[in-house]
Protein backbone atom coordinates (compact mmCIF):
# COMPACT_ATOMS: atom_id res chain seq x y z
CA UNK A 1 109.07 125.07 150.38
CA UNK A 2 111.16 124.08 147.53
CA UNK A 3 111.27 120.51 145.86
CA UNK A 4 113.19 118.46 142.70
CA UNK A 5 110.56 117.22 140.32
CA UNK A 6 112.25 114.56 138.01
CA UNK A 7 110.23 112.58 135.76
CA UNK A 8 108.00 114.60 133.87
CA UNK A 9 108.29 117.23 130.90
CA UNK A 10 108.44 121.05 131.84
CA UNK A 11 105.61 121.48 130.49
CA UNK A 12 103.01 119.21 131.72
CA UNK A 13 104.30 120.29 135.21
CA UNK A 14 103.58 123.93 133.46
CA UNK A 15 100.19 122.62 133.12
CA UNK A 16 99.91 121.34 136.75
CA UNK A 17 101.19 124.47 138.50
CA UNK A 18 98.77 126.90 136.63
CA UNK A 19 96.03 124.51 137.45
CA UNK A 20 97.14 124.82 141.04
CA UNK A 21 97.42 128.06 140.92
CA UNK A 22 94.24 128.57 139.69
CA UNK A 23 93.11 127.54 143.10
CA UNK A 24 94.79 129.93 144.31
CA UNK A 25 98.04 127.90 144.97
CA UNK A 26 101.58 130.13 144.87
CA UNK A 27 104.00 127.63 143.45
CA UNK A 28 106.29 128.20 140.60
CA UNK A 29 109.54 126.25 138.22
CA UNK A 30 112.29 128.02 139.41
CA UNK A 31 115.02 126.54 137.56
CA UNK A 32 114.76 124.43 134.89
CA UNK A 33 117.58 122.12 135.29
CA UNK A 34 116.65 119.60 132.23
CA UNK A 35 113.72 118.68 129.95
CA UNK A 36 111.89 116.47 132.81
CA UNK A 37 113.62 117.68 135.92
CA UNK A 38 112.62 120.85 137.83
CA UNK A 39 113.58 123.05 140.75
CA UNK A 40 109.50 124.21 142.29
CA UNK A 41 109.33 126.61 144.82
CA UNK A 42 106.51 127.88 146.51
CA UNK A 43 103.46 127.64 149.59
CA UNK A 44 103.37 124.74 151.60
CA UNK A 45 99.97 124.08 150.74
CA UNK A 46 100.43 124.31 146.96
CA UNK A 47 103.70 122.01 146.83
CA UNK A 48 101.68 119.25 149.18
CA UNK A 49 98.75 119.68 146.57
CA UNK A 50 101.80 119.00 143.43
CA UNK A 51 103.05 116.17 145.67
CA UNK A 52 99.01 114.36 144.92
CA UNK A 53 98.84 114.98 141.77
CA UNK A 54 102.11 113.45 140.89
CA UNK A 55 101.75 110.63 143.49
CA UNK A 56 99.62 109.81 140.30
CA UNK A 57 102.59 109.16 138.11
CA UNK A 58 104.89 106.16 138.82
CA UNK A 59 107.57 107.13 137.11
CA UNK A 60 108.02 111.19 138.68
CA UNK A 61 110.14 110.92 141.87
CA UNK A 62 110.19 113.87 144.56
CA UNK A 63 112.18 115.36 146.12
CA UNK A 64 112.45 117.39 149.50
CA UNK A 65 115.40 120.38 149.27
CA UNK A 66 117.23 121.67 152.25
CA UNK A 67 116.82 125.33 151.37
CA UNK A 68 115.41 128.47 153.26
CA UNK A 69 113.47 129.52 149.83
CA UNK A 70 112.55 129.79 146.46
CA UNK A 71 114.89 132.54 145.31
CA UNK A 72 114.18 131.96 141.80
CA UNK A 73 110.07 132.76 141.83
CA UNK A 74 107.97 135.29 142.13
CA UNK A 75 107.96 135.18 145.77
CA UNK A 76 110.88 137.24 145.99
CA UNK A 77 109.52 140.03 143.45
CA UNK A 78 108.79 142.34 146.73
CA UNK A 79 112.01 141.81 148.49
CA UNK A 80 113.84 142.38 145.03
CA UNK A 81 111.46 146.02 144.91
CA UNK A 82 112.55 146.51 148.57
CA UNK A 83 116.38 145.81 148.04
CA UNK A 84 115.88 147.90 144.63
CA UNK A 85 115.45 151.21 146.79
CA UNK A 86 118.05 150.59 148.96
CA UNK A 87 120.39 150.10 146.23
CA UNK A 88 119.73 152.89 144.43
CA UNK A 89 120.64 154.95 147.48
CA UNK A 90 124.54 153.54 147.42
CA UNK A 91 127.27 155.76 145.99
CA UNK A 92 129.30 153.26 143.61
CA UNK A 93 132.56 154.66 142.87
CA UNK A 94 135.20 153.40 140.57
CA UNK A 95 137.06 150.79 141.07
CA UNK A 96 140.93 151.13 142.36
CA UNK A 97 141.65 147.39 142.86
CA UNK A 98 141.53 145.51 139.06
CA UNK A 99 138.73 143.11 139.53
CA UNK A 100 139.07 139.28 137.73
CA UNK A 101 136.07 137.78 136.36
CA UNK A 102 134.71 134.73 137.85
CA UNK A 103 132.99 133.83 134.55
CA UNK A 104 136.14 134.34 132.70
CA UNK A 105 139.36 134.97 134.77
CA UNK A 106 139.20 138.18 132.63
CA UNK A 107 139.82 141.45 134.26
């Protein structure tokens, strides 16, 4: 499950998620978008535990996102060891088309 936490500093939501996951909750900041606004990602049961505790706080607002997962969190660490293998096991060769940056335009 993955929510927008607006409202509070990153760290006192720090403070909340290692108290969580203390209990043994699995929820995590994956992107820091501001100073007091958050991307968390994690369990079910851990973001509806963060969802009381900041029912606490008038002025924090959350918010429900539309996405399959937290691909910024420690969730993914054993998909990214999984996908690790099978990359190593692909043959890159050199490039014979000039690629452009999309950072830069730069080739």
């Amino acid at each position: 499950q993955v929510v927008r936490v607006s409202g509070i500093p990153f760290y006192e939501l720090e403070h909340m998620l290692y108290a969580i996951n203390k209990e043994d909750g699995k929820v995590y900041i994956a992107i820091y978008e501001s100073e007091e606004q958050q991307i968390v990602s994690g369990r079910a049961y851990a973001i509806d535990r963060l969802k009381e505790l900041l029912a606490q706080q008038s002025e924090v607002t959350v918010t429900d996102l539309d996405v399959q997962g937290g691909l910024h969190s420690p969730d993914m660490d054993s998909i990214v060891d999984q996908f690790k293998i099978y990359l190593e096991k692909v043959d890159f060769k050199d490039l014979t088309i000039p690629m452009v940056s999309s950072l830069d335009g730069q080739r």
